[in-house]
C-alpha atoms as a PDB file:
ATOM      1  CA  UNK A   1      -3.838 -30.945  -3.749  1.00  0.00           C
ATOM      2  CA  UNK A   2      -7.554 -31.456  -5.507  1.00  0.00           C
ATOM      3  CA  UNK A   3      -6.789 -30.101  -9.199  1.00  0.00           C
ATOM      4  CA  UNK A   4      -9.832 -28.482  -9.264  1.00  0.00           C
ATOM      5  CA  UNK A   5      -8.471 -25.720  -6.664  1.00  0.00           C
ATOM      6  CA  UNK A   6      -6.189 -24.869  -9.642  1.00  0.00           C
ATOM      7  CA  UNK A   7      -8.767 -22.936 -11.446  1.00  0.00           C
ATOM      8  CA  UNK A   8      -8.762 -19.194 -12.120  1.00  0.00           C
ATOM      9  CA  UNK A   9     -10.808 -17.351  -9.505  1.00  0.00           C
ATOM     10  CA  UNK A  10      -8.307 -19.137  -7.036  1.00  0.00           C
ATOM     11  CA  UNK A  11      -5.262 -18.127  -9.475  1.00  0.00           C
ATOM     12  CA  UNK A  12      -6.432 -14.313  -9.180  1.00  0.00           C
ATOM     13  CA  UNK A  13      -6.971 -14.553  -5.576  1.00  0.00           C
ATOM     14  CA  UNK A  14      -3.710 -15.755  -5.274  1.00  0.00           C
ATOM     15  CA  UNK A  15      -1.780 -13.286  -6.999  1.00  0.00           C
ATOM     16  CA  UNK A  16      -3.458 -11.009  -4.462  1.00  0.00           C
ATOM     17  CA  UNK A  17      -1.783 -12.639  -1.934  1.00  0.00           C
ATOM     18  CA  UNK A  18       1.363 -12.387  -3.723  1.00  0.00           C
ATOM     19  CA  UNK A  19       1.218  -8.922  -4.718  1.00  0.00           C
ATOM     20  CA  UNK A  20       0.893  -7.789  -1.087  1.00  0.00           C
ATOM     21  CA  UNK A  21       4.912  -7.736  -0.180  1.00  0.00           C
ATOM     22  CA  UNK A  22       5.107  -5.932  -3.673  1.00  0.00           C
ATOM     23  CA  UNK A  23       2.771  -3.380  -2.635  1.00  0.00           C
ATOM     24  CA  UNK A  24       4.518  -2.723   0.611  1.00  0.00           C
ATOM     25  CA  UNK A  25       7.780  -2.312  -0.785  1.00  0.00           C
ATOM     26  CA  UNK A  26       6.411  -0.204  -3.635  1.00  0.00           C
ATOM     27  CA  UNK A  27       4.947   1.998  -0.369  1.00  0.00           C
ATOM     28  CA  UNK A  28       8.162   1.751   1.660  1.00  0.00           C
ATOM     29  CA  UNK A  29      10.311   3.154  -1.291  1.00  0.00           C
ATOM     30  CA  UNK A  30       8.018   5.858  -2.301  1.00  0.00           C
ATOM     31  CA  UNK A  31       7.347   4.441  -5.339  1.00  0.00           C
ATOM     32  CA  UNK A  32       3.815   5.668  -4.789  1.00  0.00           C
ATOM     33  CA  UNK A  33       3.151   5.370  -9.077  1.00  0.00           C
ATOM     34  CA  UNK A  34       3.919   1.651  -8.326  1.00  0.00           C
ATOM     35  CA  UNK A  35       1.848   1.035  -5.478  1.00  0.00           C
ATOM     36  CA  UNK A  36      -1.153   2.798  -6.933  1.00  0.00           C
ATOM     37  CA  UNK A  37      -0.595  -0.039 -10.145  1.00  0.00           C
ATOM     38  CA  UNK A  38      -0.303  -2.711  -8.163  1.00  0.00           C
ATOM     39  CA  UNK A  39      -2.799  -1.872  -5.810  1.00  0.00           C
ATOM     40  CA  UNK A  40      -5.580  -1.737  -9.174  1.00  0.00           C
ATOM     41  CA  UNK A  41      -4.512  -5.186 -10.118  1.00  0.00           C
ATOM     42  CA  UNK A  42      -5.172  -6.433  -6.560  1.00  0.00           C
ATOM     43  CA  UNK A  43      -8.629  -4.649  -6.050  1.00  0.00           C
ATOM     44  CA  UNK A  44      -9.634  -5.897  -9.683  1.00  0.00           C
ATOM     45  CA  UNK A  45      -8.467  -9.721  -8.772  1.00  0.00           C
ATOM     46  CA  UNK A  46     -10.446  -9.193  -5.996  1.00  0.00           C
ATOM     47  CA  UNK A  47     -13.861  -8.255  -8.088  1.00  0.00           C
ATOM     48  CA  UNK A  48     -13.367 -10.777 -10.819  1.00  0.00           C
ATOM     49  CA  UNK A  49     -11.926 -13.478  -8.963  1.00  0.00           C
ATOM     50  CA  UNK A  50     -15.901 -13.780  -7.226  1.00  0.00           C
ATOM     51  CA  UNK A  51     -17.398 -13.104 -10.313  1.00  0.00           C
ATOM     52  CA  UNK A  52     -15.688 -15.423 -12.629  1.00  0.00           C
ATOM     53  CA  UNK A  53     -16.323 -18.434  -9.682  1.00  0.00           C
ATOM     54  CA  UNK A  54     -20.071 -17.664  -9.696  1.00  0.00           C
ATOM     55  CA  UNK A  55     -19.958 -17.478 -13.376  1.00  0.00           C
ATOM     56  CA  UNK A  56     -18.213 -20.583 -14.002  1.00  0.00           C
ATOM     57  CA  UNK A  57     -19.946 -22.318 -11.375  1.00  0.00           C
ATOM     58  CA  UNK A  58     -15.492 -22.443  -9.986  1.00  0.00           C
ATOM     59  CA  UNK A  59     -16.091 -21.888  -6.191  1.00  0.00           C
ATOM     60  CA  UNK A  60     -13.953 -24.302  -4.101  1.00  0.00           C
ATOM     61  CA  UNK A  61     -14.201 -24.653  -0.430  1.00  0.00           C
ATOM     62  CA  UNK A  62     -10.391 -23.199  -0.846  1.00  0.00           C
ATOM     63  CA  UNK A  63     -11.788 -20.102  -2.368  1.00  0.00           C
ATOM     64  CA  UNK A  64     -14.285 -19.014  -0.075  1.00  0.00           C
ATOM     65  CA  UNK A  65     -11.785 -19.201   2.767  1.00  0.00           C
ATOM     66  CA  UNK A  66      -8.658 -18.102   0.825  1.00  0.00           C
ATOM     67  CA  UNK A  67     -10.413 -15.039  -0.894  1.00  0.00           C
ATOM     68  CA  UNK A  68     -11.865 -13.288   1.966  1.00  0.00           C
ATOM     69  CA  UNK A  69      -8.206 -13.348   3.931  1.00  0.00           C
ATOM     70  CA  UNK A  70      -6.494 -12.609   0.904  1.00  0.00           C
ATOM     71  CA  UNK A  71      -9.072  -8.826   1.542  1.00  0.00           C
ATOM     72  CA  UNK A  72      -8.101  -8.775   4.691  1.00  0.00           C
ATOM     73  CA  UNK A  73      -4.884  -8.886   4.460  1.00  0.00           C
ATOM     74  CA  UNK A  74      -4.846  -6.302   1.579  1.00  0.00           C
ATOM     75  CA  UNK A  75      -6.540  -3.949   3.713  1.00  0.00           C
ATOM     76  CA  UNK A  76      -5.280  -4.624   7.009  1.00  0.00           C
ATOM     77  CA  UNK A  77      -1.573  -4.104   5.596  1.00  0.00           C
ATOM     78  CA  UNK A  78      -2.862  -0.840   3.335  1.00  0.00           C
ATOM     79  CA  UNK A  79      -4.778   0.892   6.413  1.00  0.00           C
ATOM     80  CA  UNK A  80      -1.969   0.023   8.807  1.00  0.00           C
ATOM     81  CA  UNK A  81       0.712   1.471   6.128  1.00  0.00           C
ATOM     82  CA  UNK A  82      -1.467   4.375   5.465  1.00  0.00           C
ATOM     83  CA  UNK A  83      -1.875   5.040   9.076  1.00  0.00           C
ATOM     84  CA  UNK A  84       1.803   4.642   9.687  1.00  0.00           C
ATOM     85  CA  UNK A  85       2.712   7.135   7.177  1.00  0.00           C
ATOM     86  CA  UNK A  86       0.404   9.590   7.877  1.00  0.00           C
ATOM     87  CA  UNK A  87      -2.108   9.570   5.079  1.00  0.00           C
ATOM     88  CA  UNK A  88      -5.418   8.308   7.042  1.00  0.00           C
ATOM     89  CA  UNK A  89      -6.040   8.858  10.539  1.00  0.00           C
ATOM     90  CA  UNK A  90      -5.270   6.616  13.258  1.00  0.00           C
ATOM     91  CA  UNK A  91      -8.890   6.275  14.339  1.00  0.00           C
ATOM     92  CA  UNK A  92      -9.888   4.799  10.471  1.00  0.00           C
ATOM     93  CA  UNK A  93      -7.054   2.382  10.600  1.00  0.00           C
ATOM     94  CA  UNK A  94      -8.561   0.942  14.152  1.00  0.00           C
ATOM     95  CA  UNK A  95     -12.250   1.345  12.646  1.00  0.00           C
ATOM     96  CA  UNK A  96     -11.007  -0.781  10.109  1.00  0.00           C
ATOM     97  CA  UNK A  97      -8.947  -3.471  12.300  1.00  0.00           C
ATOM     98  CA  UNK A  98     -11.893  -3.249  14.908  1.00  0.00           C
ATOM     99  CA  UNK A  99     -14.613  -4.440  12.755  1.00  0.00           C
ATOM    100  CA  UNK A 100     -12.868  -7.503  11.159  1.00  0.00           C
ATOM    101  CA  UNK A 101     -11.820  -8.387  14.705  1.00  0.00           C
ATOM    102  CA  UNK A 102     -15.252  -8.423  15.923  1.00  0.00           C
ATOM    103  CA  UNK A 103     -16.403 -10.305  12.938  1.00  0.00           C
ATOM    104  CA  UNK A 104     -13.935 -12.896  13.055  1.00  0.00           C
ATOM    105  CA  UNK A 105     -14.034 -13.017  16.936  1.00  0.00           C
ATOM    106  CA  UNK A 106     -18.269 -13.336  16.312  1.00  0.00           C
ATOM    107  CA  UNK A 107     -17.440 -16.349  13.726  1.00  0.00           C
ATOM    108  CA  UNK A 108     -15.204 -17.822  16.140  1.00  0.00           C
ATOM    109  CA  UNK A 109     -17.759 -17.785  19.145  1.00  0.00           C
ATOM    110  CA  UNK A 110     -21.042 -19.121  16.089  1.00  0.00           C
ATOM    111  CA  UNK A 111     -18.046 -21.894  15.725  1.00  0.00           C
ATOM    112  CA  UNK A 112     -17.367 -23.061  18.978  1.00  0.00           C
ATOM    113  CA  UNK A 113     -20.843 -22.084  20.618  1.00  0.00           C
ATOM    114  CA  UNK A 114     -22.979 -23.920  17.694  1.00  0.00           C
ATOM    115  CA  UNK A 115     -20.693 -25.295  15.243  1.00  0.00           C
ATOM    116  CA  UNK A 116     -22.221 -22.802  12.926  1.00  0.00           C
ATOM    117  CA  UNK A 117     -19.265 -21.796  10.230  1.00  0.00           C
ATOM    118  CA  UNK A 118     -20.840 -20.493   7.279  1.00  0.00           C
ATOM    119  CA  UNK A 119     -20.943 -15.966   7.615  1.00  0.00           C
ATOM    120  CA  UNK A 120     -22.663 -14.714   4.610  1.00  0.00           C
ATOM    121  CA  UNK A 121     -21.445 -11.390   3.554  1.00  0.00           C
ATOM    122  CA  UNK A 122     -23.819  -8.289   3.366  1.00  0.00           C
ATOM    123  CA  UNK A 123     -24.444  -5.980   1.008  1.00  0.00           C
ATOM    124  CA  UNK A 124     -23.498  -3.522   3.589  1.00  0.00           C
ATOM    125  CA  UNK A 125     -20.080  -5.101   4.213  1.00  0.00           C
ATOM    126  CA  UNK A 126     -19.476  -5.509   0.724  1.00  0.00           C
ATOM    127  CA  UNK A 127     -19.908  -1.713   0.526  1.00  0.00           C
ATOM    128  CA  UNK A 128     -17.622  -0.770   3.040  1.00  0.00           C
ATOM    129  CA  UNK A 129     -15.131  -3.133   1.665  1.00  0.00           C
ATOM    130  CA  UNK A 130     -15.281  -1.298  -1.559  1.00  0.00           C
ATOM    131  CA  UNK A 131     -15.450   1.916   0.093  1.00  0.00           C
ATOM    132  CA  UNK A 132     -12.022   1.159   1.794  1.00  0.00           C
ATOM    133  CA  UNK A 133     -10.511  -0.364  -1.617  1.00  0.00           C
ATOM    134  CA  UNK A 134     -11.507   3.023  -3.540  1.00  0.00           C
ATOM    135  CA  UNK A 135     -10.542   5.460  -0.459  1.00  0.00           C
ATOM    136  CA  UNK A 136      -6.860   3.862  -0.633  1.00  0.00           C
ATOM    137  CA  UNK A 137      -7.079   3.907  -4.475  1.00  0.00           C
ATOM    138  CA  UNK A 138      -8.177   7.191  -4.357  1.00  0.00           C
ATOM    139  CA  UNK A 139      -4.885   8.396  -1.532  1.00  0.00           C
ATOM    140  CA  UNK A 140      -2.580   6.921  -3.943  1.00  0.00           C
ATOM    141  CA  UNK A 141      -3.963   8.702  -6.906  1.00  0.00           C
ATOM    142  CA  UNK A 142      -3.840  11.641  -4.863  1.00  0.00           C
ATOM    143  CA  UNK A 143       0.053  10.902  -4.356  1.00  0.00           C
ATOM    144  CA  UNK A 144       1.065  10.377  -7.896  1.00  0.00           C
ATOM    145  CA  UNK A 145      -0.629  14.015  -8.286  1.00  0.00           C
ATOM    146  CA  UNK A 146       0.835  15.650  -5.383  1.00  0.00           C
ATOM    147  CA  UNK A 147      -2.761  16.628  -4.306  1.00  0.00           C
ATOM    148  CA  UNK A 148      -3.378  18.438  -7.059  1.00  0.00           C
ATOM    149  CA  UNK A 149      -6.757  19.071  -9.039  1.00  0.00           C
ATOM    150  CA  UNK A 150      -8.358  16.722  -6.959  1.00  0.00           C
ATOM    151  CA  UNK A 151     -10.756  16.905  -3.534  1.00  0.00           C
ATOM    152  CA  UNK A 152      -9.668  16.243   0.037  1.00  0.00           C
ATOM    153  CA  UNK A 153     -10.305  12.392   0.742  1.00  0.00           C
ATOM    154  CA  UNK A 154     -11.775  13.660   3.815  1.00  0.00           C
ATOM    155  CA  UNK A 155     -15.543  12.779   3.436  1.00  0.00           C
ATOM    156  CA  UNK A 156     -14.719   9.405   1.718  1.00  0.00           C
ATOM    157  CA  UNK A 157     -12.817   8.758   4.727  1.00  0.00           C
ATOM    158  CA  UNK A 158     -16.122   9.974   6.885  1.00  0.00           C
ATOM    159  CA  UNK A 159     -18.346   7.691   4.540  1.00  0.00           C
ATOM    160  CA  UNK A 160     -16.135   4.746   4.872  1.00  0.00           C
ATOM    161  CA  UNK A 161     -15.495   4.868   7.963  1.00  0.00           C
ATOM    162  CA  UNK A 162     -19.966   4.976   8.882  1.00  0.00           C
ATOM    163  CA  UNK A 163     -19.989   2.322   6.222  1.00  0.00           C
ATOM    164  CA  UNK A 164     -17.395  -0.021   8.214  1.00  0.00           C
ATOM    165  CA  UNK A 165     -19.353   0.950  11.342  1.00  0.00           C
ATOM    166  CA  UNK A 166     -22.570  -0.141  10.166  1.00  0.00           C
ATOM    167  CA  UNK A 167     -21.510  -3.409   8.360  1.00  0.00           C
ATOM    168  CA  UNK A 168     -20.123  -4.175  11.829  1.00  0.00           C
ATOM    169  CA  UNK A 169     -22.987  -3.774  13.560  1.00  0.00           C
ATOM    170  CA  UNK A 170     -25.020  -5.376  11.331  1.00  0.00           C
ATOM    171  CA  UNK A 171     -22.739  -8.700  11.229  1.00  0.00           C
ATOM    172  CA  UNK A 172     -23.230  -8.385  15.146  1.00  0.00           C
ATOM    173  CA  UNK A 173     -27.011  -8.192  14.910  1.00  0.00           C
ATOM    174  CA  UNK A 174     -27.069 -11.230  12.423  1.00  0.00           C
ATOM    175  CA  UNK A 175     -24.501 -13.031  14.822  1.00  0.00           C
ATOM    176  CA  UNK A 176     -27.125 -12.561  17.411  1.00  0.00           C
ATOM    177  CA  UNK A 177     -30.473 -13.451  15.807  1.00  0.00           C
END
């Protein structure tokens, strides 16, 4: 492999990658103080690693395709954990899923239809990304305190899910135009 993948925006989204099993077993166990650590580190990797590329002028044709399923896997596993034990509703979990489907199914068709492979992300989608990061940030803190002193997570789970549902629409309308 090119050394130059070996740099650090590619490091941190790695160990995103890596802390993913940790983070599951850290939910499976209960060991919700765990999960809610880990979970920060992977959420901040996944801020800086971007950042630190730009910055550095370190963004590798590995990074651009390694950091945005390195997300998706974060989330996908976190929402379909969540959803499994109960602490967002089903119908976020398959917002969720549903949009990155469509997205990915939308590159796919660009790809094969007009060879086109390059999807921008929007401000919009970066927004519900975040949204989703802090909502299951937010769950987990809400564990480690037993649901005390804090609100219900029930309109950030309203606002991410509209959020989710307009970034998909709008990567549909920019698919189409």
């Amino acid at each position: 492999m090119d050394v130059k993948y070996f740099n650090l925006p590619n490091s941190l989204t790695t160990l995103r990658i890596v802390l993913i099993p940790v983070f599951v077993g850290a939910l499976v166990y209960r060991r919700y103080d765990y999960a809610l650590c880990v979970f920060i580190v992977a959420a901040v990797t996944d801020f800086f690693d971007g950042l630190i590329a730009r910055a550095r002028n370190q963004q590798t044709e590995l990074g651009k395709f390694l950091d945005p399923v390195a997300d998706k896997f974060l989330l996908v596993t976190s929402f379909v954990l969540f959803a499994v034990y109960g602490l967002v509703p089903k119908w976020l979990t398959i917002t969720v899923i549903s949009r990155d489907i469509i997205i990915v199914t939308g590159w796919l068709i660009l790809y094969l239809s007009a060879h086109r492979t390059k999807v921008e992300p929007t401000i919009i989608g970066k927004l519900a990304n975040a949204f989703q990061l802090i909502l299951l940030a937010y769950i987990l803190l809400l564990l480690n305190l037993d649901g005390h002193a804090l609100p219900s997570p029930e309109p950030l789970m309203i606002l991410t899910a509209v959020l989710t549902v307009l970034s998909g629409l709008h990567y549909i309308y920019r698919g189409l135009t």
